[in-house]
Protein backbone atom coordinates (compact mmCIF):
# COMPACT_ATOMS: atom_id res chain seq x y z
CA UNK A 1 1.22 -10.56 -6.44
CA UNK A 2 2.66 -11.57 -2.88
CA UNK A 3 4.36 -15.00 -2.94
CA UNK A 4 1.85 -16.56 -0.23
CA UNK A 5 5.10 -19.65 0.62
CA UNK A 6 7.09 -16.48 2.16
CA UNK A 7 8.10 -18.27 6.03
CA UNK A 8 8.63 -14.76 7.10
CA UNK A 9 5.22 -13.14 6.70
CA UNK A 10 1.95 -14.32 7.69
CA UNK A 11 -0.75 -14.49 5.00
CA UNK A 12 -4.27 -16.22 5.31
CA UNK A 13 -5.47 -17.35 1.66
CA UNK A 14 -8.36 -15.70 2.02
CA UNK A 15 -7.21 -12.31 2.62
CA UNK A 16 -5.22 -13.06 -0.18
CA UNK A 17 -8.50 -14.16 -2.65
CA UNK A 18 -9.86 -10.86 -1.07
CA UNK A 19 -7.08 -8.16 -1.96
CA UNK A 20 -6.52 -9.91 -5.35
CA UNK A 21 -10.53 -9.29 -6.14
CA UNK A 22 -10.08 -5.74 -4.54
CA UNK A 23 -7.50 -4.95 -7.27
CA UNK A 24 -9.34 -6.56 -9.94
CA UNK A 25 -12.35 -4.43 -8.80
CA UNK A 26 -10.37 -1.08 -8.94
CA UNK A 27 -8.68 -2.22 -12.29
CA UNK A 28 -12.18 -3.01 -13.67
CA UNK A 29 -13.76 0.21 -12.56
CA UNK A 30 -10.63 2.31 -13.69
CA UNK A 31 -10.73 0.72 -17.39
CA UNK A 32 -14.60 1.15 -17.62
CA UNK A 33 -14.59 5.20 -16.51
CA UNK A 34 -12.27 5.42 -19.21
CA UNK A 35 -14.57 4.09 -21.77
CA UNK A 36 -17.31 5.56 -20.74
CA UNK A 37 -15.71 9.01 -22.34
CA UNK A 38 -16.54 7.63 -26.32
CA UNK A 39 -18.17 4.28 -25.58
CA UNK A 40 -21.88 2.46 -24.58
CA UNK A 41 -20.53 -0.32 -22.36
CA UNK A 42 -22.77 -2.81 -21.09
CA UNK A 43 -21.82 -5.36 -17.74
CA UNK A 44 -23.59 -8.74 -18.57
CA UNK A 45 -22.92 -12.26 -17.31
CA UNK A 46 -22.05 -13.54 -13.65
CA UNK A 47 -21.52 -10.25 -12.22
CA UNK A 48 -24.35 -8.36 -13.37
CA UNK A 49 -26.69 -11.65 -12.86
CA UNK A 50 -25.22 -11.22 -9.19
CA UNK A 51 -24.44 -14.75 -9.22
CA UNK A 52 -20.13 -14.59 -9.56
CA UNK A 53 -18.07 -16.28 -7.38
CA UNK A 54 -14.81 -14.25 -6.23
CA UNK A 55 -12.78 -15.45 -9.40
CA UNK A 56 -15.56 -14.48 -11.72
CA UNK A 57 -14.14 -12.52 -14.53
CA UNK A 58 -16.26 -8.99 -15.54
CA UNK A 59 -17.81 -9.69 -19.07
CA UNK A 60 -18.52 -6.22 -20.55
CA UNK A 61 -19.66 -5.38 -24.36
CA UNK A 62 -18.48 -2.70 -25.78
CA UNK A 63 -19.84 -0.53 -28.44
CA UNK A 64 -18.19 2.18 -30.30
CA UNK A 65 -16.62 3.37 -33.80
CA UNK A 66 -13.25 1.75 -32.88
CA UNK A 67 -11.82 -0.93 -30.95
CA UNK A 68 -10.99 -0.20 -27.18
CA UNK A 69 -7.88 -0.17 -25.74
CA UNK A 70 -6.88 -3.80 -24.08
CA UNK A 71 -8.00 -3.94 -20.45
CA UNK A 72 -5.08 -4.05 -17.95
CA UNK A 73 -6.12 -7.32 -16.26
CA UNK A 74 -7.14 -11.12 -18.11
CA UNK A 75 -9.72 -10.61 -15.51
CA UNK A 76 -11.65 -8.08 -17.87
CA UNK A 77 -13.48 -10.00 -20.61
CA UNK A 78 -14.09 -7.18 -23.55
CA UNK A 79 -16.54 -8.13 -26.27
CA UNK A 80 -16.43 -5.38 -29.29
CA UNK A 81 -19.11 -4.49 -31.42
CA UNK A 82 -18.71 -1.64 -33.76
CA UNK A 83 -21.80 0.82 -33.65
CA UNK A 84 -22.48 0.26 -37.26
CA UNK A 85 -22.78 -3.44 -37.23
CA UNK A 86 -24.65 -3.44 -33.71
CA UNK A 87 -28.51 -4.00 -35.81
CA UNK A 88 -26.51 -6.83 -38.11
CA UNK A 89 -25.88 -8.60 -34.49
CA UNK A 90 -29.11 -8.69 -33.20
CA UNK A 91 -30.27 -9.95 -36.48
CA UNK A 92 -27.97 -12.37 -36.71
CA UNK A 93 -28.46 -13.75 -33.00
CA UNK A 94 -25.38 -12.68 -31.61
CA UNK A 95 -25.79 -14.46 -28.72
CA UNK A 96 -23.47 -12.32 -26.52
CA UNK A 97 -24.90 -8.78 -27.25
CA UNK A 98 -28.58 -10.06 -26.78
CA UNK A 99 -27.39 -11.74 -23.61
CA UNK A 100 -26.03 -8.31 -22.68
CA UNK A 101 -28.96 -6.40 -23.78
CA UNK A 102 -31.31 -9.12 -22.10
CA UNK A 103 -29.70 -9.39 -18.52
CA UNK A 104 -27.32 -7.03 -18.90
CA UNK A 105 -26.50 -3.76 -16.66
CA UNK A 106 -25.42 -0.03 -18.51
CA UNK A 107 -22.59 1.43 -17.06
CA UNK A 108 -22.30 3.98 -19.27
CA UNK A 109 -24.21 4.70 -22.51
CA UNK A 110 -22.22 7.72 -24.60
CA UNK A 111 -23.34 6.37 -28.12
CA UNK A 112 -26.80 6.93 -26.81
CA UNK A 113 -28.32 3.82 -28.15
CA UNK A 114 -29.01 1.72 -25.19
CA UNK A 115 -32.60 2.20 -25.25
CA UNK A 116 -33.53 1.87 -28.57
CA UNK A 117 -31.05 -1.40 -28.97
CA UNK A 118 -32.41 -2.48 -25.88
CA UNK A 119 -35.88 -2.28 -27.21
CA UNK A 120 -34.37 -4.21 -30.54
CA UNK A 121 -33.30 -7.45 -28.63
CA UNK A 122 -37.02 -7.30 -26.95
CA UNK A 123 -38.11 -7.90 -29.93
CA UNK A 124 -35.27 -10.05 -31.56
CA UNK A 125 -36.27 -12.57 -28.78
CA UNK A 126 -40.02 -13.08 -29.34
CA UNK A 127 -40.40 -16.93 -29.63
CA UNK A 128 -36.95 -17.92 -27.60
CA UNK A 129 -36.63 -18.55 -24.15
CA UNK A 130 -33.41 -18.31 -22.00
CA UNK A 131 -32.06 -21.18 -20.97
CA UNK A 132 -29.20 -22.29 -19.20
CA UNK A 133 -26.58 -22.75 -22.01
CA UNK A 134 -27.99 -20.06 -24.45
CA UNK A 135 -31.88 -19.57 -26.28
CA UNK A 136 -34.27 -22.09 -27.44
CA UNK A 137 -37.02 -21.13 -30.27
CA UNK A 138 -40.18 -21.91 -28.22
């Protein structure tokens, strides 16, 4: 990263903000394609709600027989979910892979199971509403 106190050259903060969410972008998109080879990976949260500010990190959920391969940025927030244990989640209300399933976006589905996990969490979530902070039983 530049060091914006350098007298010598002239930077503006946000042109700054804006390269630094530029390379977070590319590093983001770069680490997904490469999932997308043996994993389902599912964008949920700020970005795919299309209500992230600039710093927003990229919450993704990944599903697969093995763990990923750490992302190459902090900005990259990778939740893991081993294909075999994916039903045992939604059972169990795992709040972060029926958030992903609810409002999520697929970038990539590879397992093959995004519609019929999809159509899981439907059902997991008769009786609960979304609310701001998580699900209430209505």
């Amino acid at each position: 990263m530049k060091n914006v106190s350098d007298p010598r050259k002239n930077y503006s903060l946000f042109s700054n903000l804006s390269e630094i969410y530029n390379e977070e972008e590319r590093d983001f998109n770069n680490y997904v394609s490469k999932l997308c080879s043996k994993y389902s990976v599912i964008l949920f949260g700020s970005r795919a709600r299309k209500d992230n500010k600039i710093y927003s990190d990229y919450d993704i959920l990944v599903i697969g027989n093995e763990m990923p391969h750490l992302p190459p940025t902090d900005a990259i927030d990778v939740h893991f979910v081993k294909v075999s244990l994916i039903d045992n989640e939604i059972k169990d209300f795992n709040t972060v892979v029926i958030d992903a399933f609810y409002e999520g976006i697929v970038l990539c589905d590879s397992l093959n199971i995004y519609e019929k996990t999809k159509n899981m969490v439907m059902k997991r979530i008769r009786g609960f509403k979304r609310i701001k902070d998580g699900w209430e039983k209505i």
